[in-house]
Protein backbone atom coordinates (compact mmCIF):
# COMPACT_ATOMS: atom_id res chain seq x y z
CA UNK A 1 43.40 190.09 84.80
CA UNK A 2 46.60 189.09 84.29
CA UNK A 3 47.49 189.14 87.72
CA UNK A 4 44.69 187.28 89.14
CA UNK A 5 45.36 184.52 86.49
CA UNK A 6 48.92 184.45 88.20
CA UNK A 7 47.52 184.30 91.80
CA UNK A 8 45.37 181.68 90.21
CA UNK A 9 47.74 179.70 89.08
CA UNK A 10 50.22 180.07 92.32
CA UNK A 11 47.37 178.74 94.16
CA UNK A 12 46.29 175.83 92.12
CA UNK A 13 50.56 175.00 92.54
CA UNK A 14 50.25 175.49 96.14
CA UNK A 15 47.17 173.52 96.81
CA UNK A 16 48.56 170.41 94.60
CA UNK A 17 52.03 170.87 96.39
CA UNK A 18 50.09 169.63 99.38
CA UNK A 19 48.30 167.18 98.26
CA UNK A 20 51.61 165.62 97.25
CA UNK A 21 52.90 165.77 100.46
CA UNK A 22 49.86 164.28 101.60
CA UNK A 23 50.10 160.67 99.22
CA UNK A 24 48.27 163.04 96.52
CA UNK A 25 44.68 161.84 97.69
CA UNK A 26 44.15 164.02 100.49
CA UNK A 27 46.31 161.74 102.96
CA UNK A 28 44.18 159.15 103.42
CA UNK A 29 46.12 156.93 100.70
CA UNK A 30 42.74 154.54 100.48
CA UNK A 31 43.10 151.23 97.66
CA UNK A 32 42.98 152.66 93.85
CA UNK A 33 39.75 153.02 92.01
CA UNK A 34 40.79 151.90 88.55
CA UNK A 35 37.70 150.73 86.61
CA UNK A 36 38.24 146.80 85.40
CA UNK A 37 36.73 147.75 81.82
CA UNK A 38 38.19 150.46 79.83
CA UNK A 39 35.42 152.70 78.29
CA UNK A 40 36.25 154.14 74.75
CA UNK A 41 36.18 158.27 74.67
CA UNK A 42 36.15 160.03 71.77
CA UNK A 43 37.35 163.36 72.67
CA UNK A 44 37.50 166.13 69.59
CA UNK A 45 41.04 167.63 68.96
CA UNK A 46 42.10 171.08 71.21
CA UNK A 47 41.26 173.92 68.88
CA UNK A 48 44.62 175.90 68.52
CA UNK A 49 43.80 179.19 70.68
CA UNK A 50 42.52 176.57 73.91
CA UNK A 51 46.13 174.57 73.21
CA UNK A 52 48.34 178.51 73.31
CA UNK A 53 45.69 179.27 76.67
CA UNK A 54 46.74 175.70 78.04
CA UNK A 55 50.38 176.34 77.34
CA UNK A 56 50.23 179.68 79.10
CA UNK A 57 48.80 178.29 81.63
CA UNK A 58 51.73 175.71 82.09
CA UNK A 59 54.29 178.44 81.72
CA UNK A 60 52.69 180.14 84.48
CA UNK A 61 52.45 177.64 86.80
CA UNK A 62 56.26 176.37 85.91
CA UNK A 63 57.32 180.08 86.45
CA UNK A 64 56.09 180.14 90.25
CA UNK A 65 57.45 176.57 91.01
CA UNK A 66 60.45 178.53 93.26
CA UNK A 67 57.95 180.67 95.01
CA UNK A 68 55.61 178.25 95.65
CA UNK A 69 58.21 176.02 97.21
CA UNK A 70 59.07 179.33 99.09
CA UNK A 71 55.71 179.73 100.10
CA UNK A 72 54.77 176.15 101.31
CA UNK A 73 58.11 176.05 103.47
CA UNK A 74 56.89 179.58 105.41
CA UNK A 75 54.17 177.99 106.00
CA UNK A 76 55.05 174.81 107.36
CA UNK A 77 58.13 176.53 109.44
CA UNK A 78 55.91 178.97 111.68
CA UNK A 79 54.26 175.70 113.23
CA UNK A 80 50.81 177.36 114.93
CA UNK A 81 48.60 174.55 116.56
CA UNK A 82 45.29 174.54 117.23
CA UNK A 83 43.64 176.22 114.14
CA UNK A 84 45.15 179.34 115.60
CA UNK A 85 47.15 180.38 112.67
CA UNK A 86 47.68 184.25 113.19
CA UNK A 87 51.08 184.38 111.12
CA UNK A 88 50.20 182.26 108.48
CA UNK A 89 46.78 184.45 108.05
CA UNK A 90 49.12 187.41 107.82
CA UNK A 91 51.48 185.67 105.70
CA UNK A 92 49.01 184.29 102.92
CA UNK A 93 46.94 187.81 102.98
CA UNK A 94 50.18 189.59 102.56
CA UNK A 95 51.11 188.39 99.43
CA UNK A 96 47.77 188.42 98.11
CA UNK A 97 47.30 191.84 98.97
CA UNK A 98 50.54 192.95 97.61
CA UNK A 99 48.81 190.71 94.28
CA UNK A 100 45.82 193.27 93.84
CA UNK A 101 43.28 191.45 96.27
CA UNK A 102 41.40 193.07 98.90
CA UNK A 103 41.08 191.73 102.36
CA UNK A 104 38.32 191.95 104.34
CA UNK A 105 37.83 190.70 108.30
């Protein structure tokens, strides 16, 4: 469990990584959507036990920043064109493998 919260979180880091490299909104960097009326939201309070799950959470994902750097960089340095990534399949399965997944062709 606790391992597949980690991979979780390592991927959520990795996906976001690129989507900051990519202007944050998927690359296409379109105008900003910001509504002209602000609607009032009453939200209730975080209970205590969700705030310690969200601050795990945050530790988590804080922890991995240095691998997921790491990761993105192997990525981005084997260069394979034409949606024929063999090493970065091998790459990504690797560690997830080596993370208690199972692979399947």
């Amino acid at each position: 469990m606790r391992s597949a919260l980690r991979i979780s979180a390592l991927l959520l880091v990795a996906t976001s990584s690129l989507a900051t490299a990519q202007g944050g909104r998927g690359g296409g960097g379109g105008p900003v959507n910001t509504p002209e009326i602000a609607f009032r939201v009453d939200l209730p309070g975080d209970d205590p036990k969700l705030q310690a799950l969200k601050q795990q959470a945050m530790r988590l994902v804080d922890s991995m920043s240095t691998l997921t750097q790491q990761m993105v960089d192997q990525v981005f340095s084997f260069g394979e064109l034409g949606f024929q990534e063999f090493e970065t399949s091998k790459y990504l399965t690797g560690i997830l493998e080596k993370n208690g997944f199972t692979i399947t062709p």
